[in-house]
Protein backbone atom coordinates (compact mmCIF):
# COMPACT_ATOMS: atom_id res chain seq x y z
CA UNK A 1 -47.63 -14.46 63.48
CA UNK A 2 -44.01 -13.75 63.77
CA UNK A 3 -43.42 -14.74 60.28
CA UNK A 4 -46.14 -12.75 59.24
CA UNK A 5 -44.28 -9.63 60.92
CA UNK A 6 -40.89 -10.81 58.94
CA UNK A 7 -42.26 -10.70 55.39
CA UNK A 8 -43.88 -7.61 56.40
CA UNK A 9 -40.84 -6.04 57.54
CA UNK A 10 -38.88 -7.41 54.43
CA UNK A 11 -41.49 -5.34 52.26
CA UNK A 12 -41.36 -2.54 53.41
CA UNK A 13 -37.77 -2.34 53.28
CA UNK A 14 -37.97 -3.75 49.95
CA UNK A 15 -40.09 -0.91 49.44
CA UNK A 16 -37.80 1.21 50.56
CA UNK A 17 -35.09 0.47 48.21
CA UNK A 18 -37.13 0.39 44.98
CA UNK A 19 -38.50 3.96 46.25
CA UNK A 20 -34.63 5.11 46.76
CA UNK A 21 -33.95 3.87 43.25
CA UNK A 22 -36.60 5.22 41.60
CA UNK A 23 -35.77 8.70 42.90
CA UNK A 24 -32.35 8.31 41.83
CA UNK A 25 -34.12 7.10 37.95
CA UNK A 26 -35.70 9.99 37.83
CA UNK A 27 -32.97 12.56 38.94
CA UNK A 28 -31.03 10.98 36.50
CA UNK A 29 -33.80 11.23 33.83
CA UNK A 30 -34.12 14.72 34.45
CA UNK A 31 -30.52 15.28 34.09
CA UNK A 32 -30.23 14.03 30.67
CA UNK A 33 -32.95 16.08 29.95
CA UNK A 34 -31.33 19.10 30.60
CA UNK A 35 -28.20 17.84 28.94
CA UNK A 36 -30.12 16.85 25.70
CA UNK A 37 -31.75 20.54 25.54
CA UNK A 38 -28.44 21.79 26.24
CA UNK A 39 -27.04 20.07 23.32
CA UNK A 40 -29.89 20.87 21.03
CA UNK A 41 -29.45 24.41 21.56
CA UNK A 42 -25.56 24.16 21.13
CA UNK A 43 -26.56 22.20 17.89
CA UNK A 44 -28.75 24.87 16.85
CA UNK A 45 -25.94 27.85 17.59
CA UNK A 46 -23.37 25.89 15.37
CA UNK A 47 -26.14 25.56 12.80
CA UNK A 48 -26.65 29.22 12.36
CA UNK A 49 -22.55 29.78 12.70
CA UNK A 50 -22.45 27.68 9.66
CA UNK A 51 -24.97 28.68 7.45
CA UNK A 52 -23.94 31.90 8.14
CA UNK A 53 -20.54 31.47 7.71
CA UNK A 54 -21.01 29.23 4.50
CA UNK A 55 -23.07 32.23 2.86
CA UNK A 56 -20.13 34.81 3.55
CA UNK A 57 -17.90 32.68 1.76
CA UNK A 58 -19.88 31.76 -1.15
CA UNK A 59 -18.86 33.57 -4.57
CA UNK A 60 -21.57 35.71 -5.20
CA UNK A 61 -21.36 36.87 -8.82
CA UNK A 62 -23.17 39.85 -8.81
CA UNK A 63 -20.88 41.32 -6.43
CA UNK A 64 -17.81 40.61 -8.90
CA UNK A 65 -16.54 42.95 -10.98
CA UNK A 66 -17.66 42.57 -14.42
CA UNK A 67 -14.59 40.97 -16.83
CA UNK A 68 -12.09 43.19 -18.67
CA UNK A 69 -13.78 42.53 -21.83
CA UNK A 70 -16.80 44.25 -21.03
């Protein structure tokens, strides 16, 4: 019976641990989750910088002047 006690002891603190390190998987998981939405949304900002930026630059020719010859 005492060995029965020993393996059941060792299991549970097996048990333990794996609960301990799942907990710590899944703060982890949800920290890279936040991260990764972070990013996205960073992603998304520079996106709209640059479009935005890309059509104040381009040469729009109906806002030229017309040539001399004309």
């Amino acid at each position: 019976m005492d060995t029965l006690e020993q393996r059941l002891t060792e299991l549970e603190v097996r048990l333990t641990f794996l609960d301990d390190t799942v907990q710590a998987l899944v703060q982890a998981d949800s920290d890279k989750a936040r991260r990764i939405a972070r990013l996205e949304r960073l992603l998304g900002d520079l996106h709209t910088e640059l479009v935005a930026l890309r059509l104040a630059q381009s040469d729009d020719p109906h806002s030229e002047p017309p040539p001399p010859h004309y």
